[in-house]
ModelCIF file with pLDDT and N, C-alpha, C, O atoms, coordinates in Angstrom:
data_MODEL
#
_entry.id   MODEL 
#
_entity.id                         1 
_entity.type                       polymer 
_entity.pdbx_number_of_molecules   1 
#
_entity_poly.entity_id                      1 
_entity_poly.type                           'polypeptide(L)' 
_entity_poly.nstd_linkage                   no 
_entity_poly.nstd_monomer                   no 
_entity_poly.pdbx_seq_one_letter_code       
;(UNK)(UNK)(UNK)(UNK)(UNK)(UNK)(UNK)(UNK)(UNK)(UNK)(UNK)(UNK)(UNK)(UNK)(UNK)(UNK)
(UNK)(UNK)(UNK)(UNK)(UNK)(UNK)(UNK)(UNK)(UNK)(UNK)(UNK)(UNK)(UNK)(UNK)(UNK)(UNK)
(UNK)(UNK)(UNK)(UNK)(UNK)
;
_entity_poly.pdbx_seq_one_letter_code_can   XXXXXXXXXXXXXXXXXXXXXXXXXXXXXXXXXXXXX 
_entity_poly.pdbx_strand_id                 A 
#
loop_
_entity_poly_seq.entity_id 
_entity_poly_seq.num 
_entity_poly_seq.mon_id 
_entity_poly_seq.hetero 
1 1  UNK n 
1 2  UNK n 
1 3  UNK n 
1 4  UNK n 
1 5  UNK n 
1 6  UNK n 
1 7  UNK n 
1 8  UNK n 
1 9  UNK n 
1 10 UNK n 
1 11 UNK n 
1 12 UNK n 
1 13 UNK n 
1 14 UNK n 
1 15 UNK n 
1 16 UNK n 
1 17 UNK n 
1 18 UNK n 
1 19 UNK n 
1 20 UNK n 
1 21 UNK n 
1 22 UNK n 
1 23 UNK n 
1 24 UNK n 
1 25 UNK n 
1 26 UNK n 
1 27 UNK n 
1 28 UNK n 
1 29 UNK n 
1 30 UNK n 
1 31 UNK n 
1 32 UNK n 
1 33 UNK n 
1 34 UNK n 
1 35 UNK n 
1 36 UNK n 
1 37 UNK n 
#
_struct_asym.id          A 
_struct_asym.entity_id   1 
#
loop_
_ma_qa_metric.id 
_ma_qa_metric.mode 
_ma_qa_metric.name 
_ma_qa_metric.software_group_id 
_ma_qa_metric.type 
1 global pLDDT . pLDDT 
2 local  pLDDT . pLDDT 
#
_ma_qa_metric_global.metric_id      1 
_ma_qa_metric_global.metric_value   96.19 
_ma_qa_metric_global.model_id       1 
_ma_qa_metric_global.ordinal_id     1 
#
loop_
_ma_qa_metric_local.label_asym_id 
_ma_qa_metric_local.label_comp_id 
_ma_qa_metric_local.label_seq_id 
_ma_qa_metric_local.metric_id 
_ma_qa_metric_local.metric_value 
_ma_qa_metric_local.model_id 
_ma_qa_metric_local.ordinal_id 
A UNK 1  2 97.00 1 1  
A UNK 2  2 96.00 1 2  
A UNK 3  2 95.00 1 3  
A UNK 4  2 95.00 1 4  
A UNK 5  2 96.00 1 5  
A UNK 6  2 97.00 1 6  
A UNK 7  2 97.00 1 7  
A UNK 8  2 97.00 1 8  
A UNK 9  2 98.00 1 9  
A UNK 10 2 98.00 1 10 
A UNK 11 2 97.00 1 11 
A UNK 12 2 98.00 1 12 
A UNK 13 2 98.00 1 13 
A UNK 14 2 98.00 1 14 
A UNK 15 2 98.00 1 15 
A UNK 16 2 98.00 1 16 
A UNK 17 2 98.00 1 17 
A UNK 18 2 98.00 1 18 
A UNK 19 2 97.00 1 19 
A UNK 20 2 97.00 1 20 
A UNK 21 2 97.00 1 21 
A UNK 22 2 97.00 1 22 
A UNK 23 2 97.00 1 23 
A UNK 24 2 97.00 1 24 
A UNK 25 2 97.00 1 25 
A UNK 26 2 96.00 1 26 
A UNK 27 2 95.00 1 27 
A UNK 28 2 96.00 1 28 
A UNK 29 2 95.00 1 29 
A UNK 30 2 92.00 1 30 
A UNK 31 2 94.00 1 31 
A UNK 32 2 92.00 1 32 
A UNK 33 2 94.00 1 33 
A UNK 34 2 95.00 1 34 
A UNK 35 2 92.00 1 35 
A UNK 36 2 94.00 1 36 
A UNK 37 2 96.00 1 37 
#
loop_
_atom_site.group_PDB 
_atom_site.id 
_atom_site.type_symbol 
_atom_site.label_atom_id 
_atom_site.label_alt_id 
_atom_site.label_comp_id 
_atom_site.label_asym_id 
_atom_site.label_entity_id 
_atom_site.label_seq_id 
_atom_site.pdbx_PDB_ins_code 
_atom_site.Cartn_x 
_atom_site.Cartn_y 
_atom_site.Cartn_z 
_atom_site.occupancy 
_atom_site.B_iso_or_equiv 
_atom_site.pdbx_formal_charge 
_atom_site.auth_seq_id 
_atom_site.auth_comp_id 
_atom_site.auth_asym_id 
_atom_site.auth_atom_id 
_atom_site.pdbx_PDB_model_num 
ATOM 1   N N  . UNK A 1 1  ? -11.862 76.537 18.462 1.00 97.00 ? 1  UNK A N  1 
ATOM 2   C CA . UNK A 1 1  ? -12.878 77.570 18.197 1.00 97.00 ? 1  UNK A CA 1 
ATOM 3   C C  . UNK A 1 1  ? -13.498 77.923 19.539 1.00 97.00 ? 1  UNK A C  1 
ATOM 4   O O  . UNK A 1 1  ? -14.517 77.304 19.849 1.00 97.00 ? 1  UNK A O  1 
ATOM 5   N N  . UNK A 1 2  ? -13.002 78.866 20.405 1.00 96.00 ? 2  UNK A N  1 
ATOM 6   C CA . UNK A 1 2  ? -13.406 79.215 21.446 1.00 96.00 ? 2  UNK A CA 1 
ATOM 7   C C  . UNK A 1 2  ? -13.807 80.997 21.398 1.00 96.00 ? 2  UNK A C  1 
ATOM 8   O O  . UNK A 1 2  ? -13.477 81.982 20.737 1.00 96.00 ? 2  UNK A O  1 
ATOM 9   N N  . UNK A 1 3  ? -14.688 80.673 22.504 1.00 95.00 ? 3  UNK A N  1 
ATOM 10  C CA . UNK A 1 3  ? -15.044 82.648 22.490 1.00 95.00 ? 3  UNK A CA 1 
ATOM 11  C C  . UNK A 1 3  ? -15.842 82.616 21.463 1.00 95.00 ? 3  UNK A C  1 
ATOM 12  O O  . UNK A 1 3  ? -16.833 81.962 21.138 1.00 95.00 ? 3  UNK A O  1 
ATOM 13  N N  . UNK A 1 4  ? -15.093 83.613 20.929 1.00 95.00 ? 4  UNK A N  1 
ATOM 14  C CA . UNK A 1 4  ? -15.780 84.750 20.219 1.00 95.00 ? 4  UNK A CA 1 
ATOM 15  C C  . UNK A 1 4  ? -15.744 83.607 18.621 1.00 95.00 ? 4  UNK A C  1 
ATOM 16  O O  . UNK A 1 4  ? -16.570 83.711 17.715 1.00 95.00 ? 4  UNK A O  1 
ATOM 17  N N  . UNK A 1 5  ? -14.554 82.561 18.639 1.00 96.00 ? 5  UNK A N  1 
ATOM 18  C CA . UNK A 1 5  ? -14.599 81.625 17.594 1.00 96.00 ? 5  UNK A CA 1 
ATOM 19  C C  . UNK A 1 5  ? -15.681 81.044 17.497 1.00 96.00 ? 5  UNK A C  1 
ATOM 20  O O  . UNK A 1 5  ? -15.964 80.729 16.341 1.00 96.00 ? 5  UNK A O  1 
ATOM 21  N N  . UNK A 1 6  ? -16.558 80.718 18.426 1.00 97.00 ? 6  UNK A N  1 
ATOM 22  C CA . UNK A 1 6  ? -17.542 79.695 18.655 1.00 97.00 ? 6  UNK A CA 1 
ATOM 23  C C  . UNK A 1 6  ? -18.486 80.803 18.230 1.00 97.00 ? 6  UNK A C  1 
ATOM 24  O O  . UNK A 1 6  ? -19.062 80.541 17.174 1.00 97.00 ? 6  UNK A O  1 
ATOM 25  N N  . UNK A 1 7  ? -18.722 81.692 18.642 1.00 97.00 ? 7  UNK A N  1 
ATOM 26  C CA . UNK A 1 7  ? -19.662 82.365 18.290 1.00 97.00 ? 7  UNK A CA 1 
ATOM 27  C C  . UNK A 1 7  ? -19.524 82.503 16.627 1.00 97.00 ? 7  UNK A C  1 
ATOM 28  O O  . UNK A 1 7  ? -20.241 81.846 15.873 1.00 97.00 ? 7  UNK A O  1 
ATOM 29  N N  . UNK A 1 8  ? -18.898 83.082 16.337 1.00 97.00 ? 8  UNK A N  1 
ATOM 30  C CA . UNK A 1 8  ? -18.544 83.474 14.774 1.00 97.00 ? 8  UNK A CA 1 
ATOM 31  C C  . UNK A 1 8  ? -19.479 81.919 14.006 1.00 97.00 ? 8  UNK A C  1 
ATOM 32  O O  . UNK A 1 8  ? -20.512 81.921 13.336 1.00 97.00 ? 8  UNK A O  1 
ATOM 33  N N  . UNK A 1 9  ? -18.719 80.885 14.393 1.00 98.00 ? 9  UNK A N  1 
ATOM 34  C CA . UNK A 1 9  ? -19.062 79.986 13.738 1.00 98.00 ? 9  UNK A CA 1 
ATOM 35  C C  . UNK A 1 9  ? -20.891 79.577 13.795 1.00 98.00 ? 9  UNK A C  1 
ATOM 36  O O  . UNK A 1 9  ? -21.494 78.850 13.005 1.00 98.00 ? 9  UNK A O  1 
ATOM 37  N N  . UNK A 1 10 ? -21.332 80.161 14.739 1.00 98.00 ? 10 UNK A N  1 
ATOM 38  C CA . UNK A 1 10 ? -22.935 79.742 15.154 1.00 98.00 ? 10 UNK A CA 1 
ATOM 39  C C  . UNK A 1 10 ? -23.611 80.357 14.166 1.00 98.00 ? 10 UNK A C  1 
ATOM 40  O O  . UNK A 1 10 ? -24.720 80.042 13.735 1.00 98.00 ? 10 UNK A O  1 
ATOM 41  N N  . UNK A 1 11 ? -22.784 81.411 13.749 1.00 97.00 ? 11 UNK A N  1 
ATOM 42  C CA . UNK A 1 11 ? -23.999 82.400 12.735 1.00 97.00 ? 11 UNK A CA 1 
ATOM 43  C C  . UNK A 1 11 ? -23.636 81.336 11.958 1.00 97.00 ? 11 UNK A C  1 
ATOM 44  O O  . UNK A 1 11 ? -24.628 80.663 12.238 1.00 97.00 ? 11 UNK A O  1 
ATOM 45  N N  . UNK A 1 12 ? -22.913 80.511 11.076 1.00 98.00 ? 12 UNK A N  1 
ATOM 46  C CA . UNK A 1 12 ? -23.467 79.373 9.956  1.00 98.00 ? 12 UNK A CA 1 
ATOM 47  C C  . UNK A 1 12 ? -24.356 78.919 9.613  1.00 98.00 ? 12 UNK A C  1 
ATOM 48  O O  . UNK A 1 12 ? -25.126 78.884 10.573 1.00 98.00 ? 12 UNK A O  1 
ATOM 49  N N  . UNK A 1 13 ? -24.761 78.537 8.840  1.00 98.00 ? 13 UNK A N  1 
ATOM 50  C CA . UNK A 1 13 ? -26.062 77.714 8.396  1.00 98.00 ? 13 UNK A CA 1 
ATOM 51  C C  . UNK A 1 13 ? -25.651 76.758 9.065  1.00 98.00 ? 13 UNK A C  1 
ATOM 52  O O  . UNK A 1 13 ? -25.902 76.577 10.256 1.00 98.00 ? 13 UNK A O  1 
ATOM 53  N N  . UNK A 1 14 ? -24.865 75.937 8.237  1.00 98.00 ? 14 UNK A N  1 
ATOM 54  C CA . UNK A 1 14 ? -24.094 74.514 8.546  1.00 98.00 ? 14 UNK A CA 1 
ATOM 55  C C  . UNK A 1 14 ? -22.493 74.484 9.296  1.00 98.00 ? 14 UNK A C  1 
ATOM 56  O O  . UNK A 1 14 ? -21.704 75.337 8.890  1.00 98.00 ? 14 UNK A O  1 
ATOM 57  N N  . UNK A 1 15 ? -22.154 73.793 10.066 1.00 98.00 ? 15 UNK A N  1 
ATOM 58  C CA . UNK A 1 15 ? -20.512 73.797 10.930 1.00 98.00 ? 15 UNK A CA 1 
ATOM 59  C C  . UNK A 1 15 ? -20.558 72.129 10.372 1.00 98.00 ? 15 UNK A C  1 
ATOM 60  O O  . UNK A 1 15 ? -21.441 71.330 10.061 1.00 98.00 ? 15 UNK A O  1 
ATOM 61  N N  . UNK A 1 16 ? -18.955 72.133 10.458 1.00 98.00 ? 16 UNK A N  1 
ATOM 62  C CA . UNK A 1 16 ? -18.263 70.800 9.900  1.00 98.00 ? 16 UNK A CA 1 
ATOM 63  C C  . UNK A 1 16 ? -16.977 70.936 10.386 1.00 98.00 ? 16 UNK A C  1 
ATOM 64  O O  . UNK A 1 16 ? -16.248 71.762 9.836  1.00 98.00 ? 16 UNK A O  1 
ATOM 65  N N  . UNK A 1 17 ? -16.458 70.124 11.539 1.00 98.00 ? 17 UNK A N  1 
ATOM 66  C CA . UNK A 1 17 ? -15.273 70.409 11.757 1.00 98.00 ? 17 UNK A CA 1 
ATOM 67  C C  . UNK A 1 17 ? -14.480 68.345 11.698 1.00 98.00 ? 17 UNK A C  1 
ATOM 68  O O  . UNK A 1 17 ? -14.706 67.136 11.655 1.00 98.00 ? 17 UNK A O  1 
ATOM 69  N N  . UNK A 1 18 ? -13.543 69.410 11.744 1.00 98.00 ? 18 UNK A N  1 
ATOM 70  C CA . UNK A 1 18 ? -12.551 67.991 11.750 1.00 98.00 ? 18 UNK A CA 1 
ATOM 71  C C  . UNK A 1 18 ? -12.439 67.134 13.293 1.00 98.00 ? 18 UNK A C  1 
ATOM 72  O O  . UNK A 1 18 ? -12.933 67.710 14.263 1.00 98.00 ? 18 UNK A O  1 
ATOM 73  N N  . UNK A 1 19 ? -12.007 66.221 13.435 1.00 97.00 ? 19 UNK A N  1 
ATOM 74  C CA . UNK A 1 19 ? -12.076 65.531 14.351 1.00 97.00 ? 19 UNK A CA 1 
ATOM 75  C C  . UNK A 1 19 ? -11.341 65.399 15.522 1.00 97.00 ? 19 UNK A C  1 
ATOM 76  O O  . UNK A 1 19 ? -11.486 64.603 16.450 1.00 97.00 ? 19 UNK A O  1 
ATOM 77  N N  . UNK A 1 20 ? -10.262 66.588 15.296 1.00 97.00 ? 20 UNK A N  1 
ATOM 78  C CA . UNK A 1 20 ? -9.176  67.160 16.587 1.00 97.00 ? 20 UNK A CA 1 
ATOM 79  C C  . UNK A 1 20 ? -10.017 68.486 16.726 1.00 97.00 ? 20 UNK A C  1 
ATOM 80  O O  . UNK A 1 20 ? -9.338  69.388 17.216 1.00 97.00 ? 20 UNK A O  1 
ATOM 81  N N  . UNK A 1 21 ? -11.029 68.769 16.492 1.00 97.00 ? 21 UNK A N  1 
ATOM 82  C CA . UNK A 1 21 ? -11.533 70.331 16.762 1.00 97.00 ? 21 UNK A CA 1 
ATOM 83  C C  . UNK A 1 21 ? -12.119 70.394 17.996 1.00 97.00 ? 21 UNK A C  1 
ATOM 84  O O  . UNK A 1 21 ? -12.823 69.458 18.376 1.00 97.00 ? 21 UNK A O  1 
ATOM 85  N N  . UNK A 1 22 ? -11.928 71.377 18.690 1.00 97.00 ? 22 UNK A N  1 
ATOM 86  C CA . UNK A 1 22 ? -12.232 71.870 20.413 1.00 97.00 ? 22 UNK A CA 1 
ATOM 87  C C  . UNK A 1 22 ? -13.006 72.443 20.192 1.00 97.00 ? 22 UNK A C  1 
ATOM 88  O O  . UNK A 1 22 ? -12.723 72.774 19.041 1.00 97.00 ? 22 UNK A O  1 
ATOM 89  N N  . UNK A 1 23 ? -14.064 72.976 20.456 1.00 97.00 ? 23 UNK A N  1 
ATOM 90  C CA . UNK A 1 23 ? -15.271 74.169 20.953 1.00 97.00 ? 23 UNK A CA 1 
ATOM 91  C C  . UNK A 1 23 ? -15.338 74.633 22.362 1.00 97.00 ? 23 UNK A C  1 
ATOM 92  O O  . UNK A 1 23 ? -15.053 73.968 23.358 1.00 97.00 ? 23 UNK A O  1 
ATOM 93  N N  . UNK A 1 24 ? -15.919 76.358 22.295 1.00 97.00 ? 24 UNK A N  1 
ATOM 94  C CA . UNK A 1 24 ? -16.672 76.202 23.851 1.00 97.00 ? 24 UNK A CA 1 
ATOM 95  C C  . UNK A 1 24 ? -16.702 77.292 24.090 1.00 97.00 ? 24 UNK A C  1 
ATOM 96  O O  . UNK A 1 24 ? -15.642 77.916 24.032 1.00 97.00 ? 24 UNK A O  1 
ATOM 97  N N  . UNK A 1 25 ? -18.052 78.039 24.494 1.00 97.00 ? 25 UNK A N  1 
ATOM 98  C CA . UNK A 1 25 ? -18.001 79.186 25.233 1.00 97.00 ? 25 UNK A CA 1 
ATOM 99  C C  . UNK A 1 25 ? -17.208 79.647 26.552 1.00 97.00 ? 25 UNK A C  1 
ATOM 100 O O  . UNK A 1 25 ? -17.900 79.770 27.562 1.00 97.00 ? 25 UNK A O  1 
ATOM 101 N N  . UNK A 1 26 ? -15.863 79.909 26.653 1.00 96.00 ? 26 UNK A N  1 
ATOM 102 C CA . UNK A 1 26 ? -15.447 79.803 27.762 1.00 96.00 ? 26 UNK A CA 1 
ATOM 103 C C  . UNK A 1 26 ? -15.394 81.406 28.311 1.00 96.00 ? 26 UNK A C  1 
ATOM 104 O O  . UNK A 1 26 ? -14.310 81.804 28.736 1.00 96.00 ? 26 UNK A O  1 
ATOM 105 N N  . UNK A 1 27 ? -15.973 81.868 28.309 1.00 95.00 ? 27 UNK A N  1 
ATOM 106 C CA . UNK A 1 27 ? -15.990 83.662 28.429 1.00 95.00 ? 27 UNK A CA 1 
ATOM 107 C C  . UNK A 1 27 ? -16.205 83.642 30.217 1.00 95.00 ? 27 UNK A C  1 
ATOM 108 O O  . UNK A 1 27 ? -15.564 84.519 30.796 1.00 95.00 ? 27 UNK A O  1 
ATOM 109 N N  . UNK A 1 28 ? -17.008 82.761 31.056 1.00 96.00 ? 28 UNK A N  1 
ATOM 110 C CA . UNK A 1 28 ? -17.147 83.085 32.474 1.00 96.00 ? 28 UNK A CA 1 
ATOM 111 C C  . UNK A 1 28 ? -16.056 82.610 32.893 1.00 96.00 ? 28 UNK A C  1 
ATOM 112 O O  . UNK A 1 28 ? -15.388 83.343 33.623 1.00 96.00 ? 28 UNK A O  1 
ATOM 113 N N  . UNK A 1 29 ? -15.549 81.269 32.570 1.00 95.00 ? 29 UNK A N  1 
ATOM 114 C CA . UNK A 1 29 ? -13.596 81.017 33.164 1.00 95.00 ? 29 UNK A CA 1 
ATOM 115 C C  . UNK A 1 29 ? -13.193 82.850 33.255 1.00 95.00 ? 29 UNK A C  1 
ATOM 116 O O  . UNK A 1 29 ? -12.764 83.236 34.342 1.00 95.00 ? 29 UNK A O  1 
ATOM 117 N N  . UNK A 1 30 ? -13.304 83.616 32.425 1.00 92.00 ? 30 UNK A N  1 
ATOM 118 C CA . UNK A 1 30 ? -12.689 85.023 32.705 1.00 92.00 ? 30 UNK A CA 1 
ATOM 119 C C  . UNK A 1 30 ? -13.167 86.344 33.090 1.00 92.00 ? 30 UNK A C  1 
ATOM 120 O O  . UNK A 1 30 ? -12.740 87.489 32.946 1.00 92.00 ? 30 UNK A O  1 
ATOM 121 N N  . UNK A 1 31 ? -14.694 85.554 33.891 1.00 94.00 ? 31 UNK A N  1 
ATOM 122 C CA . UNK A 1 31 ? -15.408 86.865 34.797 1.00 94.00 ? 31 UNK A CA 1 
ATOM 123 C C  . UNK A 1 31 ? -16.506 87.407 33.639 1.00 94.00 ? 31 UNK A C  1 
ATOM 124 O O  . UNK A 1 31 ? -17.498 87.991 34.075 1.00 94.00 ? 31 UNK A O  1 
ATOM 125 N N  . UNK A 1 32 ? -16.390 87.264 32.392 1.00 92.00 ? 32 UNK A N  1 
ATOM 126 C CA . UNK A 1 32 ? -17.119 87.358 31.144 1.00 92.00 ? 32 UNK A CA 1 
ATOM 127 C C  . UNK A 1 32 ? -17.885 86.480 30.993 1.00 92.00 ? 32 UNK A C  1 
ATOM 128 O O  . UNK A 1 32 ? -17.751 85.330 31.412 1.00 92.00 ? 32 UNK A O  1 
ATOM 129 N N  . UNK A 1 33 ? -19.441 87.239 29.922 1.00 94.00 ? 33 UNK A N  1 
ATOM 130 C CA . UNK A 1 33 ? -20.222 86.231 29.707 1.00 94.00 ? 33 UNK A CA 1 
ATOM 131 C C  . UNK A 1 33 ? -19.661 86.214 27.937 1.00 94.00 ? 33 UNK A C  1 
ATOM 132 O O  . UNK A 1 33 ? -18.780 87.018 27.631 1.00 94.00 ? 33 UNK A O  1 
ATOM 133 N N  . UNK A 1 34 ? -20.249 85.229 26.813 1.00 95.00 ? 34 UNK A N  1 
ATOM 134 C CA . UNK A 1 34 ? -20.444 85.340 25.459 1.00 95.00 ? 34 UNK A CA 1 
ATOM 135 C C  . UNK A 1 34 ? -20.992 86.696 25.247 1.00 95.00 ? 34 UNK A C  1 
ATOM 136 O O  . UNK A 1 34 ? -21.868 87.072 26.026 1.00 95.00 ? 34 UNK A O  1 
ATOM 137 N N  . UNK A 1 35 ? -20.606 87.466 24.319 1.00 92.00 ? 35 UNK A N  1 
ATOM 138 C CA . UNK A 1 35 ? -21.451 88.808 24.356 1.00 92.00 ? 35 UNK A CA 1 
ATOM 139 C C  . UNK A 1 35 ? -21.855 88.888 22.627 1.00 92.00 ? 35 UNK A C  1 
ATOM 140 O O  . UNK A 1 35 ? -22.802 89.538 22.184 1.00 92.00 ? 35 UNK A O  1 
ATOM 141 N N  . UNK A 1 36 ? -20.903 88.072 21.807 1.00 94.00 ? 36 UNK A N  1 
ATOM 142 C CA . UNK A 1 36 ? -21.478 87.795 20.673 1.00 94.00 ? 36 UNK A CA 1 
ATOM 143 C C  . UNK A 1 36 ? -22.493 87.284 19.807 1.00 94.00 ? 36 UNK A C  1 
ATOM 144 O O  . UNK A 1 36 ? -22.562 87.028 18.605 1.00 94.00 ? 36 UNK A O  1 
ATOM 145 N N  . UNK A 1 37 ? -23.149 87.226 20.649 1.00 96.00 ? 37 UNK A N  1 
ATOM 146 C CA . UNK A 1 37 ? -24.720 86.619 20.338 1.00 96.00 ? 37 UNK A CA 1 
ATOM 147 C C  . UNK A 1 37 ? -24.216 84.825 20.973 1.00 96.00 ? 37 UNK A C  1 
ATOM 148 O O  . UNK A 1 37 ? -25.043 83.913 20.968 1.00 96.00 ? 37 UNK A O  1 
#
């Protein structure tokens, strides 16, 4: 769940992920900030 995944998921009330799950705003690695809230 990266990017724009991570974002999507923030609007949740509640997140529950499994225990191989990755996160991360990585938008400046590509000169980009998060722009999705």
């Amino acid at each position: 769940a990266f990017g724009g995944g991570l974002e999507l998921a923030l609007c949740a009330d509640l997140r529950v992920a499994g225990a191989e799950a990755r996160l991360g705003l990585v938008e400046t690695a590509l000169a980009i900030i998060p722009g999705a809230g």
